[in-house]
Each structure stands twice: as structure tokens, then as C-alpha cells.
C-alpha atoms as a PDB file:
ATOM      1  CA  UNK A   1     197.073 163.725 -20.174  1.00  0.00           C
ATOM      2  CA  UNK A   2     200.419 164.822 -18.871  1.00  0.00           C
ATOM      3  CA  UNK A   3     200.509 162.905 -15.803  1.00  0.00           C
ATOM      4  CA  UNK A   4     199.011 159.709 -18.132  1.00  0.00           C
ATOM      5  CA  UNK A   5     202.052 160.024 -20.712  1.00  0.00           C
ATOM      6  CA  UNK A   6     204.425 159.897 -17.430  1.00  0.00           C
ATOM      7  CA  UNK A   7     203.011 156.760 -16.276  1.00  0.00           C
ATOM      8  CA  UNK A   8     203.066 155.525 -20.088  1.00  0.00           C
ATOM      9  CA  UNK A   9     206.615 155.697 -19.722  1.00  0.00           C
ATOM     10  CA  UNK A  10     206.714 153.988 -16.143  1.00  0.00           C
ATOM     11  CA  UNK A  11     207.693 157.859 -14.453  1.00  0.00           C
ATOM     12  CA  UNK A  12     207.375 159.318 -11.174  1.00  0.00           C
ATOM     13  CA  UNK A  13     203.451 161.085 -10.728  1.00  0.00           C
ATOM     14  CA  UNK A  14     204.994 162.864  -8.423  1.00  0.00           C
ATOM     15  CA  UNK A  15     207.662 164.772 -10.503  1.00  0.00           C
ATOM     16  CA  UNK A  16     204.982 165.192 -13.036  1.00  0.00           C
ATOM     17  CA  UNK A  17     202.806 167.575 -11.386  1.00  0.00           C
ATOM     18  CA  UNK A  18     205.017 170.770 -11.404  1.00  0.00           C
ATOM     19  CA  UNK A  19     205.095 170.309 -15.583  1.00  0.00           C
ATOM     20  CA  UNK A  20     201.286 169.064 -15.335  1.00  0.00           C
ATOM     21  CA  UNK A  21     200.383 172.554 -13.338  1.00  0.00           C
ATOM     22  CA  UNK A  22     202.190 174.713 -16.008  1.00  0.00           C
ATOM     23  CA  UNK A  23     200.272 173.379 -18.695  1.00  0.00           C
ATOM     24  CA  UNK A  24     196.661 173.513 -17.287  1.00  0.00           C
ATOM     25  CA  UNK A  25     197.436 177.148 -16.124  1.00  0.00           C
ATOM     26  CA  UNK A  26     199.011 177.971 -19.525  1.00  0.00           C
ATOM     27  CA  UNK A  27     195.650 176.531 -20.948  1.00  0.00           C
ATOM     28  CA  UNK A  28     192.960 178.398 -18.642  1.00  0.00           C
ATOM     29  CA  UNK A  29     195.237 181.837 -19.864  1.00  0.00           C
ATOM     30  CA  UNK A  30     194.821 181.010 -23.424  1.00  0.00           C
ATOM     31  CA  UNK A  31     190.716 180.638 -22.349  1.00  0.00           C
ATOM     32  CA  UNK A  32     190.909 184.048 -20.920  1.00  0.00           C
ATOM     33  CA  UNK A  33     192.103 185.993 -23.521  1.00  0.00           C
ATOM     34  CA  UNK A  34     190.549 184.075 -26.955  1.00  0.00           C
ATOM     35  CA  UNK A  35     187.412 184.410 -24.950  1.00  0.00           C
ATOM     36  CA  UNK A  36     187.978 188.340 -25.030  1.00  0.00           C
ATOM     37  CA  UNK A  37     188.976 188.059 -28.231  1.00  0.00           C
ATOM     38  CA  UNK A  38     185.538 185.922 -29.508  1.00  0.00           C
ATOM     39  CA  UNK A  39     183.720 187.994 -27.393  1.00  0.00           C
ATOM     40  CA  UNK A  40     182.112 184.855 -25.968  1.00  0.00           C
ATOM     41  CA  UNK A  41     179.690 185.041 -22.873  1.00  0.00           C
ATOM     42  CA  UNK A  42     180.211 181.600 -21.407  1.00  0.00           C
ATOM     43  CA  UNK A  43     182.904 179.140 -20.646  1.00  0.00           C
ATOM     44  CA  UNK A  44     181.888 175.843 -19.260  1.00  0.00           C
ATOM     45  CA  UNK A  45     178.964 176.812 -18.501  1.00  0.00           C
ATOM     46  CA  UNK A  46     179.861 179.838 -16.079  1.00  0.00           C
ATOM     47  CA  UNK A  47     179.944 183.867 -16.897  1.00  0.00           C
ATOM     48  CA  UNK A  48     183.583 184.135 -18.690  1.00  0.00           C
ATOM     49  CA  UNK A  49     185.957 186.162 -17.054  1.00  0.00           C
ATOM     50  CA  UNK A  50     185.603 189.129 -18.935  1.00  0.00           C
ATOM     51  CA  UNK A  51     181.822 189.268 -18.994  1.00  0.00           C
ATOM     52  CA  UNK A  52     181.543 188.701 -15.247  1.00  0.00           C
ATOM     53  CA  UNK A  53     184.825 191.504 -14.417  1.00  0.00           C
ATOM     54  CA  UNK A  54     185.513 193.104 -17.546  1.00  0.00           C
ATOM     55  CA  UNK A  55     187.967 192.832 -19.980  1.00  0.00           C
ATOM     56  CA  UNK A  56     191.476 194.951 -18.809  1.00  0.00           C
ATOM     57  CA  UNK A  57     191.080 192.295 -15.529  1.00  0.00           C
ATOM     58  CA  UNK A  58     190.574 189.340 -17.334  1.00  0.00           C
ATOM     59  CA  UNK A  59     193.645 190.566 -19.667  1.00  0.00           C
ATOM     60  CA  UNK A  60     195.740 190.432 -16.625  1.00  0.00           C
ATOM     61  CA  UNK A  61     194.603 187.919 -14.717  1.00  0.00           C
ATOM     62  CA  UNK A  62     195.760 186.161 -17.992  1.00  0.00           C
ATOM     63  CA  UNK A  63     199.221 187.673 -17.858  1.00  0.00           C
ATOM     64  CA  UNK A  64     199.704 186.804 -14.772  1.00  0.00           C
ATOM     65  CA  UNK A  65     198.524 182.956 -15.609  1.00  0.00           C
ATOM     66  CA  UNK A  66     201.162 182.999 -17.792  1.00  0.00           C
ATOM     67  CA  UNK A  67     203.552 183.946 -15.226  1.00  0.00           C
ATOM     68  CA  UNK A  68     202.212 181.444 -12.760  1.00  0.00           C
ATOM     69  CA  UNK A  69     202.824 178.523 -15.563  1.00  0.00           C
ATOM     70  CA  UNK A  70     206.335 179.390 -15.686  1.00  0.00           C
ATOM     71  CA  UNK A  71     206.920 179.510 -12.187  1.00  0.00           C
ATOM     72  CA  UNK A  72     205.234 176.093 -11.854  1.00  0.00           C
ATOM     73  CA  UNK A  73     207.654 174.831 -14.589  1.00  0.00           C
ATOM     74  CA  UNK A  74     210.616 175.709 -13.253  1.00  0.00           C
ATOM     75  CA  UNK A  75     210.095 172.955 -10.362  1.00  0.00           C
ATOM     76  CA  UNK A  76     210.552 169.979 -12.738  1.00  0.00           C
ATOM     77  CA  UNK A  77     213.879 168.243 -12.030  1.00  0.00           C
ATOM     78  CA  UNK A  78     216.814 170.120 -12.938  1.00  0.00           C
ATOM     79  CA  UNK A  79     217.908 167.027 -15.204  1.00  0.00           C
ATOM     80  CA  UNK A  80     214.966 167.624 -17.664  1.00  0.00           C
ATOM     81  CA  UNK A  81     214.325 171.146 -16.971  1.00  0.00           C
ATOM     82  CA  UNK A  82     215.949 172.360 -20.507  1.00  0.00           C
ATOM     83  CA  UNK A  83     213.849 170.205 -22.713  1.00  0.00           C
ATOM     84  CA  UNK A  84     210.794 170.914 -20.629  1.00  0.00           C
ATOM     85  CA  UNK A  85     211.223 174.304 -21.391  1.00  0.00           C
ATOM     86  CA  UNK A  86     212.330 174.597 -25.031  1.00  0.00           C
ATOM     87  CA  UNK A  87     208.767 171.808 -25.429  1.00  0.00           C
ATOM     88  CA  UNK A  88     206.577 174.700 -23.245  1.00  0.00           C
ATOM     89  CA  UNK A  89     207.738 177.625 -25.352  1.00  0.00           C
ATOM     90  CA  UNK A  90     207.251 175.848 -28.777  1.00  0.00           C
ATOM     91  CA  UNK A  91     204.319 174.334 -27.358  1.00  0.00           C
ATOM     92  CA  UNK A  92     202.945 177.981 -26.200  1.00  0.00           C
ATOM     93  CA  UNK A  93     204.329 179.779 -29.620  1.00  0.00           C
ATOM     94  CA  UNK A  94     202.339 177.353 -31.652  1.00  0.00           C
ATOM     95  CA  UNK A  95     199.268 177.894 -29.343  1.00  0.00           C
ATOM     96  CA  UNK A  96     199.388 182.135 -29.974  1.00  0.00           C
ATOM     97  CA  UNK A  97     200.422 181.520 -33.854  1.00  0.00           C
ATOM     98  CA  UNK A  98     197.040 179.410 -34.244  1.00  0.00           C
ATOM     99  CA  UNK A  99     194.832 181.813 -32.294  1.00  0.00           C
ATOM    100  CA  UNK A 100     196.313 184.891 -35.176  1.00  0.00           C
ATOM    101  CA  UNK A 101     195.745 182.605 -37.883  1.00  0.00           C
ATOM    102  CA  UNK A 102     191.845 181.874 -36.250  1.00  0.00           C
ATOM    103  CA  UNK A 103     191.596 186.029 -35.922  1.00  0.00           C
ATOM    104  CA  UNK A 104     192.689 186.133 -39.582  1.00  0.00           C
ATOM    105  CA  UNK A 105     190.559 183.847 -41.110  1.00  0.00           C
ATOM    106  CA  UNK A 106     187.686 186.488 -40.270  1.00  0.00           C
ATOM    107  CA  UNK A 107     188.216 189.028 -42.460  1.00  0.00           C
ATOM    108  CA  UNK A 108     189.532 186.480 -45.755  1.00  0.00           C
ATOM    109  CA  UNK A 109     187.599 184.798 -48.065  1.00  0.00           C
ATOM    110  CA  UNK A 110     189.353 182.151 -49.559  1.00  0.00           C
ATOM    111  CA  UNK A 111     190.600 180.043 -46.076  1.00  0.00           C
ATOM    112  CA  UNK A 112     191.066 176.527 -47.734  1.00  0.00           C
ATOM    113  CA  UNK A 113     190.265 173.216 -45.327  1.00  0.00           C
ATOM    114  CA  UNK A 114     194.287 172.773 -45.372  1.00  0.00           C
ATOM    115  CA  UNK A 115     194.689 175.956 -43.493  1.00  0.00           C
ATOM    116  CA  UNK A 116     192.362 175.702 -41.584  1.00  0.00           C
ATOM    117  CA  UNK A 117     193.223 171.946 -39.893  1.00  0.00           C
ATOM    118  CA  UNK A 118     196.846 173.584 -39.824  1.00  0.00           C
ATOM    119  CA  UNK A 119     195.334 176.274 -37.533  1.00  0.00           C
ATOM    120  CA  UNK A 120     193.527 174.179 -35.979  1.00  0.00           C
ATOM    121  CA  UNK A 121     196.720 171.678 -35.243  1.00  0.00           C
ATOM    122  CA  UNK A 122     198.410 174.731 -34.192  1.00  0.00           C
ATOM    123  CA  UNK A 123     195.943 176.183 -31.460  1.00  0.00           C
ATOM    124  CA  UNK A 124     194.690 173.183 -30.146  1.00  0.00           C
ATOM    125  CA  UNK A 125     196.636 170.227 -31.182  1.00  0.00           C
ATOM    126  CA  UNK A 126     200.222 171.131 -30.475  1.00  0.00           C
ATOM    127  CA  UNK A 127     199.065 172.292 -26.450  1.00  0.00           C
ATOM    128  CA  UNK A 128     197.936 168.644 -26.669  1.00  0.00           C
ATOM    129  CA  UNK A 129     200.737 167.080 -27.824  1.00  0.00           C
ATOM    130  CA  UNK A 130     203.123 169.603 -25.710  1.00  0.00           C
ATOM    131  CA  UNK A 131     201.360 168.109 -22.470  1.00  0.00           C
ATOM    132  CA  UNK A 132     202.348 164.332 -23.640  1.00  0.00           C
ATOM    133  CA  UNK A 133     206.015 165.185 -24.477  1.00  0.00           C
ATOM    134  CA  UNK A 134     206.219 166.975 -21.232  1.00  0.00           C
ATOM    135  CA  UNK A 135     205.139 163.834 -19.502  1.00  0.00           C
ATOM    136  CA  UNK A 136     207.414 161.628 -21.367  1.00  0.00           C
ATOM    137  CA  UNK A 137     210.472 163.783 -20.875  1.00  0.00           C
ATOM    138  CA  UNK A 138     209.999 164.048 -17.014  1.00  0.00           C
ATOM    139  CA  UNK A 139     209.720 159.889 -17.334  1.00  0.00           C
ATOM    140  CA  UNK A 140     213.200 160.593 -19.229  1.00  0.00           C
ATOM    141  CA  UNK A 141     211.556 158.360 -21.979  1.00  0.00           C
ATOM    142  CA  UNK A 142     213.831 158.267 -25.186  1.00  0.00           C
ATOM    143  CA  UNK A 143     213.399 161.433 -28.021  1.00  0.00           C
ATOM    144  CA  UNK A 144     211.879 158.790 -30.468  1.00  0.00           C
ATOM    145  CA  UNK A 145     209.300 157.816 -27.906  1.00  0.00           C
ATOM    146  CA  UNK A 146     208.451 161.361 -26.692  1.00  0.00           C
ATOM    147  CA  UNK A 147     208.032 162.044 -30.350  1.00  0.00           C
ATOM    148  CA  UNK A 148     205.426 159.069 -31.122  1.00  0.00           C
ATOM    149  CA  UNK A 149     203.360 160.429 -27.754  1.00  0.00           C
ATOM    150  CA  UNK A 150     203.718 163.847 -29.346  1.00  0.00           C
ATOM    151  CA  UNK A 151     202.191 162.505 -32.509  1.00  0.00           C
ATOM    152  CA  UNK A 152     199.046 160.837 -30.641  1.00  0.00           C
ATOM    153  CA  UNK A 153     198.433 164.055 -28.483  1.00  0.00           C
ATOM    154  CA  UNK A 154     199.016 166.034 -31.936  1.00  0.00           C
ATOM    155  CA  UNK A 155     196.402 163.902 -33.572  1.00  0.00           C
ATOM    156  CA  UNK A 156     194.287 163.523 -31.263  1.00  0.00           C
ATOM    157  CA  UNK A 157     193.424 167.353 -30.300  1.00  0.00           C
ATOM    158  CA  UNK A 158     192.850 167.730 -34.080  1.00  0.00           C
ATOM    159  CA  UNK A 159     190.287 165.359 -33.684  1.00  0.00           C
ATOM    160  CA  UNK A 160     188.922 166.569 -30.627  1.00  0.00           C
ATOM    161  CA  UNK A 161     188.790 170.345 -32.504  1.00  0.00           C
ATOM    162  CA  UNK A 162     186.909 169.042 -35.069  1.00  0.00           C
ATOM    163  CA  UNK A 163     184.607 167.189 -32.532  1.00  0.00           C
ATOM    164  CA  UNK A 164     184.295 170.658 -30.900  1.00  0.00           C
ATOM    165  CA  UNK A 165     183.261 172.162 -34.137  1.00  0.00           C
ATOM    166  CA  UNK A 166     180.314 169.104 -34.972  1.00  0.00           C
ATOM    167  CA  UNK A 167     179.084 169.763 -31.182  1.00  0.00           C
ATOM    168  CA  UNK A 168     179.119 173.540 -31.743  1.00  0.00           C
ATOM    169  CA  UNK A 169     175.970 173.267 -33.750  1.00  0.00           C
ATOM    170  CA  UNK A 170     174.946 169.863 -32.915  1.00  0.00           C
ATOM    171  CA  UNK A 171     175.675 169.904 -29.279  1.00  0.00           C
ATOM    172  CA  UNK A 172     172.804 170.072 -26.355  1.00  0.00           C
ATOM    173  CA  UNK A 173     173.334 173.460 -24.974  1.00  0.00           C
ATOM    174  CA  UNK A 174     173.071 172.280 -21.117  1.00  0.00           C
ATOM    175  CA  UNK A 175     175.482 169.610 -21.687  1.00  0.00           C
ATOM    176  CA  UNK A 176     178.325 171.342 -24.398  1.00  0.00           C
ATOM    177  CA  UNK A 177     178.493 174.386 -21.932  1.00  0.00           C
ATOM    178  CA  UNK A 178     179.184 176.691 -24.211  1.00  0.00           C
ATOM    179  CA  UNK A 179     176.457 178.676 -26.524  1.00  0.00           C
ATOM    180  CA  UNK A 180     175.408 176.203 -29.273  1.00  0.00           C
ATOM    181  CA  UNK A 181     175.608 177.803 -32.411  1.00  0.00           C
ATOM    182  CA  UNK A 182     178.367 179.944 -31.243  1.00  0.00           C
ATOM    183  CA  UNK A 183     180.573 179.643 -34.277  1.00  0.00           C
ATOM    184  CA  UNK A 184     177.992 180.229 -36.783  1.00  0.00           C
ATOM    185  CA  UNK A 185     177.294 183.556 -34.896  1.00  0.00           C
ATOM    186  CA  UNK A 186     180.287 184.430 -35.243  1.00  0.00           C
ATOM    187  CA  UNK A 187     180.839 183.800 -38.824  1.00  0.00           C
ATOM    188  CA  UNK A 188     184.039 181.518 -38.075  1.00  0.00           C
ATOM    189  CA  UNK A 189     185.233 179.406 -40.815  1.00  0.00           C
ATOM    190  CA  UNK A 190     185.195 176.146 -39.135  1.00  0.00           C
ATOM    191  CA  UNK A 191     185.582 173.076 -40.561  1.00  0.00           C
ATOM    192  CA  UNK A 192     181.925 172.411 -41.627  1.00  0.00           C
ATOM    193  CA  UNK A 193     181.174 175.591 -43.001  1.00  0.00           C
ATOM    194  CA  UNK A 194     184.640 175.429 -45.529  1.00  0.00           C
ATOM    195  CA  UNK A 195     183.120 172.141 -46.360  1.00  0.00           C
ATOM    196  CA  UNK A 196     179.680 173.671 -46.921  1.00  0.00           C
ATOM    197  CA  UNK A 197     181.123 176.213 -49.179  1.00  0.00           C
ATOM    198  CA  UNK A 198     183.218 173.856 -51.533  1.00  0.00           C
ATOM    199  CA  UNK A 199     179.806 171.701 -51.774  1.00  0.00           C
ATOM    200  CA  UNK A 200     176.883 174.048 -51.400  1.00  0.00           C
ATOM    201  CA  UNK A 201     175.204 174.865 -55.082  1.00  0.00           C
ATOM    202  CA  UNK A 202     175.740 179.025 -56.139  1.00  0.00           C
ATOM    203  CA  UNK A 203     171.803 178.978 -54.931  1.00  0.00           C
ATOM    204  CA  UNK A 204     172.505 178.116 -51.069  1.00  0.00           C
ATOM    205  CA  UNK A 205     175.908 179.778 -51.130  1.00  0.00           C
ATOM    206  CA  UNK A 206     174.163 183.291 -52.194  1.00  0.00           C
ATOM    207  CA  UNK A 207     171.766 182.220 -49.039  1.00  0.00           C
ATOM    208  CA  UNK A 208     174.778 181.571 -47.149  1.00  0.00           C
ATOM    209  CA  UNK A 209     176.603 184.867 -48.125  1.00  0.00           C
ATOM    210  CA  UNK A 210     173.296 186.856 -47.343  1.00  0.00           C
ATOM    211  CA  UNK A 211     173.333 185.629 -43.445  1.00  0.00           C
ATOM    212  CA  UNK A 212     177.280 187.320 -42.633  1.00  0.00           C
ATOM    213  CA  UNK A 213     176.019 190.272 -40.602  1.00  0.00           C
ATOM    214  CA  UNK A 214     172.657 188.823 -39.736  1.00  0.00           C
ATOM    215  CA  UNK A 215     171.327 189.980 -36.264  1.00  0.00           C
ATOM    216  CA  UNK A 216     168.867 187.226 -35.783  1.00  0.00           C
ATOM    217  CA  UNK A 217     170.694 184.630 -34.182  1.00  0.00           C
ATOM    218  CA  UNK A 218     168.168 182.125 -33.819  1.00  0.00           C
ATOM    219  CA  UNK A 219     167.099 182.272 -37.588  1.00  0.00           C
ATOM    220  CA  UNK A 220     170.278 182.268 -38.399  1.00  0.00           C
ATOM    221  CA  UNK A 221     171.898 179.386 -36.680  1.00  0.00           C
ATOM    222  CA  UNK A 222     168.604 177.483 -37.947  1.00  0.00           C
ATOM    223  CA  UNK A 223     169.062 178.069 -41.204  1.00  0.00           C
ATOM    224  CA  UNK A 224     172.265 177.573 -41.713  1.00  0.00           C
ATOM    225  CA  UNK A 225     171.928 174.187 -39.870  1.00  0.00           C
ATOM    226  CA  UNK A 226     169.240 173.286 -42.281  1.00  0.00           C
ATOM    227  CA  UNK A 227     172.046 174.017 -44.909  1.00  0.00           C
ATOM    228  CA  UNK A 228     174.850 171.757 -43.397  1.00  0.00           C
ATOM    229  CA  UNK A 229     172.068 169.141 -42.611  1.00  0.00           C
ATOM    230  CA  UNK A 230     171.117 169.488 -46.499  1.00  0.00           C
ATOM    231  CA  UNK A 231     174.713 168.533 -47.788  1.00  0.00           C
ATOM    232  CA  UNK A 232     175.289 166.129 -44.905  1.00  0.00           C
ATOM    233  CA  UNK A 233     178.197 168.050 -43.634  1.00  0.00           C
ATOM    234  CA  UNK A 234     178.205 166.536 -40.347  1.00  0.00           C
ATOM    235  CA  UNK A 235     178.395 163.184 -41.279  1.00  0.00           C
ATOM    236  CA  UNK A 236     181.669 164.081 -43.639  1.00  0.00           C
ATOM    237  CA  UNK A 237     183.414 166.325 -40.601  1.00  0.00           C
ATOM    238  CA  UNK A 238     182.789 163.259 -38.656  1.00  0.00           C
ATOM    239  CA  UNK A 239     184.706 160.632 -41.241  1.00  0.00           C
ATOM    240  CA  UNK A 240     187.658 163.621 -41.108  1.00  0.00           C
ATOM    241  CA  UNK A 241     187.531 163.559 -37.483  1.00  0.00           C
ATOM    242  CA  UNK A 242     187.787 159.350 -37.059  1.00  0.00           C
ATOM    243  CA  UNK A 243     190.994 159.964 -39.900  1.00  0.00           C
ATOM    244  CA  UNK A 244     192.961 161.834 -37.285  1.00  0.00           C
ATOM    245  CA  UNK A 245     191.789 159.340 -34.345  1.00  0.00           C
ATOM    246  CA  UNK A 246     193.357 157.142 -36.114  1.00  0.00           C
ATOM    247  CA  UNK A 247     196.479 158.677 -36.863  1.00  0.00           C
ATOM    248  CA  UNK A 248     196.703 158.971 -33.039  1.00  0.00           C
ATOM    249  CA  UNK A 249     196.068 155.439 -32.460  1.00  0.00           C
ATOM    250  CA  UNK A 250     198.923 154.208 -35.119  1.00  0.00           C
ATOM    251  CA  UNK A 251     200.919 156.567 -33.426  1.00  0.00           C
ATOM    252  CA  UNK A 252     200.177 155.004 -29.653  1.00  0.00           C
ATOM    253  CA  UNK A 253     200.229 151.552 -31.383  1.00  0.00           C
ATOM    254  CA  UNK A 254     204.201 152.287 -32.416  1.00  0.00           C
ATOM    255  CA  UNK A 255     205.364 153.076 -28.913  1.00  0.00           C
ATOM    256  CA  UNK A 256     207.341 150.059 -27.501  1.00  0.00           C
ATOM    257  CA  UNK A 257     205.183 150.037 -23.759  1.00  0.00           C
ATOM    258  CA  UNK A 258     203.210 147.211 -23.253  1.00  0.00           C
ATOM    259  CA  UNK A 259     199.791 147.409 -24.179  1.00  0.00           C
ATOM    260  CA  UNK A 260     198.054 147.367 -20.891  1.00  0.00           C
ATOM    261  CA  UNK A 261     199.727 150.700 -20.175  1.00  0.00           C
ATOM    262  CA  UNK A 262     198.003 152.254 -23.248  1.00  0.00           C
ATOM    263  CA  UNK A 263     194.508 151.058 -22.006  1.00  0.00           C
ATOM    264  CA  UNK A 264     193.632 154.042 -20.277  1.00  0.00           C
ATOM    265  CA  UNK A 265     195.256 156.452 -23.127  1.00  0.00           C
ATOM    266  CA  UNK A 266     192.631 154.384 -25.625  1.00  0.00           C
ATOM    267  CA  UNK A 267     189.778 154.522 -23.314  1.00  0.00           C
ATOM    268  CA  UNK A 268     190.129 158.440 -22.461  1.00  0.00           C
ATOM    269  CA  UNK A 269     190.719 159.379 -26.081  1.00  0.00           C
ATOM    270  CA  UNK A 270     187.538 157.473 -27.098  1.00  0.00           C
ATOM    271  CA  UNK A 271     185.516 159.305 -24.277  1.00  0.00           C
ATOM    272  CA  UNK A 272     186.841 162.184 -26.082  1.00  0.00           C
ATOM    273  CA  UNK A 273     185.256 161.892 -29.028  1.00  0.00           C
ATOM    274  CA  UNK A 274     182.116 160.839 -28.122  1.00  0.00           C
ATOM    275  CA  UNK A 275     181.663 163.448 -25.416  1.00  0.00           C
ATOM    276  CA  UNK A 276     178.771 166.016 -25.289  1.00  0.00           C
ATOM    277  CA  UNK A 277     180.706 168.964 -24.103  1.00  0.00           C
END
């Protein structure tokens, strides 16, 4: 997406790719260590790091990511190089301040759908829109344009979050590559079960409240799918998601590139939101 916002803005690939390598290493770090921290078992459909070489190595092999990304940064142009880097370290801030609001929203009880879309824009979105600023400052694209592309990355990883969320329980496991039903393990407050709770009656929010803690994951995940599926949940996390697409779009819409240099931005963010994984 990087590398697509520097040809948006008619840039050099080429000088692109040092920026475009700190990000996806930045990325697979922030993997590493919220998978120790979720305790999850797979990533894209592989052993995670931690499971497969224990946790204090996966730690630093993270670390050391984080290193790498830096180093990799450093080789954009020296002309840009000071916006790059103030963008990366907001960008990476905003990434670590969602994943402490996601680890805090375990242990409260009254996480409204506000927060949560704010965490949400904060751990996912803003890496997102990071990437597309990045590309549009090493195309030396004006601040008002690397703005609007920060706005339709912003947008759409909101979007694709709550996607990820929908495909959590409604995903095919083979495809999604993660384990389906994941979240609801886990108790997370995701955007469908916030909505479940503001809708459920007091008689399916008891049945709700009595499945925190439960050890049987399969009856679990089933019934609270039944639950969602009862109060159409998916259908309205759906309509939320297609708000921000389209927030992303008016965004894209506003930057002054001619439109045939947007098709492939449109066409990759609509594959996004109809993926399976």
C-alpha cells in the first residue's frame, strides 16, 4: 500500500522500498509480540513464533524487528528523511497505544463501541494510514495530499478491523488462517459482541455473562454465535464496516490525481473487504 500511494503521487518505486521495508517489518514485530500477548497458536496459518520457539525468543526476535525497521528507514532520501520519521514514530506510538487500550478492555466492563473503533483506529488503522503518508512523502506529494491518503488508509484499516472481527466468527477456518472463533475465546470485546450487549435482552445477556471463563470452546463459540446470529449482529457490523469504506473512498475521491491512478487503490481496497482471510 506504500509503494501504491508512491505511484498515486507519480514517485519513484524505487525510493519507496527502503520506507516500504520499515513498515512491513515494523508490522510482522507488532504480530510477534500481540500474538504473545493473546496467547494465540496460529498466524496465517503457521505455528506463531512463540508457540513454535517460545516466548523470551519471539520477544526478541521482535526487538530486534524493530531495530531492523529503523535501519531500513533510514535509507529513504535524505530530503524526506525527517518527515518519514516523525510519520513512523507517530505511526508506531499509535500502533503500541491501541494494543494497551485492546489489553485493557479485558479486565473493564463498560468499553463503549466509541472506544473501542478508537482502539481499533489506533492499532490497526493509523499503521495503515502511516504506510500511505510514507508513500506520498517519498513522492514529495504536498502535506494536504499526504493528509487525504492518510485519511483513506485511516479509514480503510478501520474497515478492514471490523471485517477481521465479522470473519473471526464467520470466517472458514482453512481460508481466514487464524482460529475461527478466536476472539470469542478469548472474551475480547470486539465490535459485535459490544453490539450484542447494548441489544441482547437481560435473558441472553445473563447467558452471555455465564460463558466468560467457559472451558468448552466449541460450545461456547456455538452458542454465542447462535446469540449474534439471533440479533443479526453481523449484518449491522457489516453496515458499520461499508460507513468507514466509504469514508475512505470520499477521502481518495478528494485527491487531485487523475482517476485512472486510483483504479488499483479502489480495486485492492474492495478485495479487502470481501476477502476470506
Amino acid at each position: 500500500m506504500l509503494l501504491m500511494a508512491v505511484d498515486l503521487f507519480e514517485g519513484d518505486l524505487k525510493e519507496g522500498i527502503p520506507a516500504a521495508l520499515a513498515i512491513e517489518t515494523f508490522h510482522n514485530f507488532t504480530l510477534v509480540h500481540d500474538d504473545i500477548m493473546d496467547n494465540a497458536p496460529l498466524r496465517r496459518g503457521r505455528q506463531t513464533v512463540h508457540e513454535k520457539w517460545g516466548t523470551n525468543t519471539a520477544i526478541l526476535s521482535g526487538d530486534v524487528m524493530m531495530v531492523e525497521a529503523n535501519k531500513h528507514l533510514t535509507n529513504v532520501h535524505v530530503s524526506v528523511l525527517k518527515p518519514a520519521l516523525d510519520t513512523f514514530n507517530i505511526t508506531a506510538q499509535g500502533v503500541c497505544e491501541g494494543q494497551q487500550l485492546d489489553m485493557e478492555f479485558e479486565s473493564r466492563d463498560d468499553v463503549s463501541i466509541e472506544e473501542y473503533i478508537d482502539m481499533i483506529r489506533l492499532k490497526t488503522a493509523v499503521l495503515l494510514g502511516g504506510a500511505m503518508k510514507l508513500g506520498a512523502i517519498v513522492a514529495n506529494a504536498s502535506a494536504e495530499q499526504a493528509d487525504l491518503i492518510y485519511q483513506f488508509g485511516e479509514n480503510l484499516g478501520i474497515a478492514f478491523q471490523l471485517q477481521d472481527d465479522i470473519l473471526d466468527v464467520y470466517g472458514d477456518p482453512v481460508k481466514f488462517g487464524k482460529q475461527v472463533g478466536g476472539d470469542i475465546i478469548s472474551d475480547k470485546k470486539t465490535f459485535l459482541r459490544l453490539k450484542l450487549q447494548k441489544l441482547a435482552s437481560s435473558e441472553d445477556l445473563l447467558t452471555l455473562q455465564d460463558q466468560i471463563g467457559n472451558s468448552d470452546n466449541k460450545s461456547k463459540v456455538e452458542l454465542i454465535t447462535a446469540l449474534y446470529d439471533r440479533y443479526e449482529i453481523r449484518d449491522v457490523a457489516t453496515d458499520i464496516m461499508k460507513k468507514y469504506l466509504d469514508l475512505a473512498f470520499q477521502a481518495l475521491d478528494k485527491i487531485s490525481t487523475p482517476d485512472e491512478r486510483k483504479e488499483e487503490l479502489v480495486f485492492i481496497a474492495n478485495q479487502l473487504m470481501n476477502r476470506e482471510n
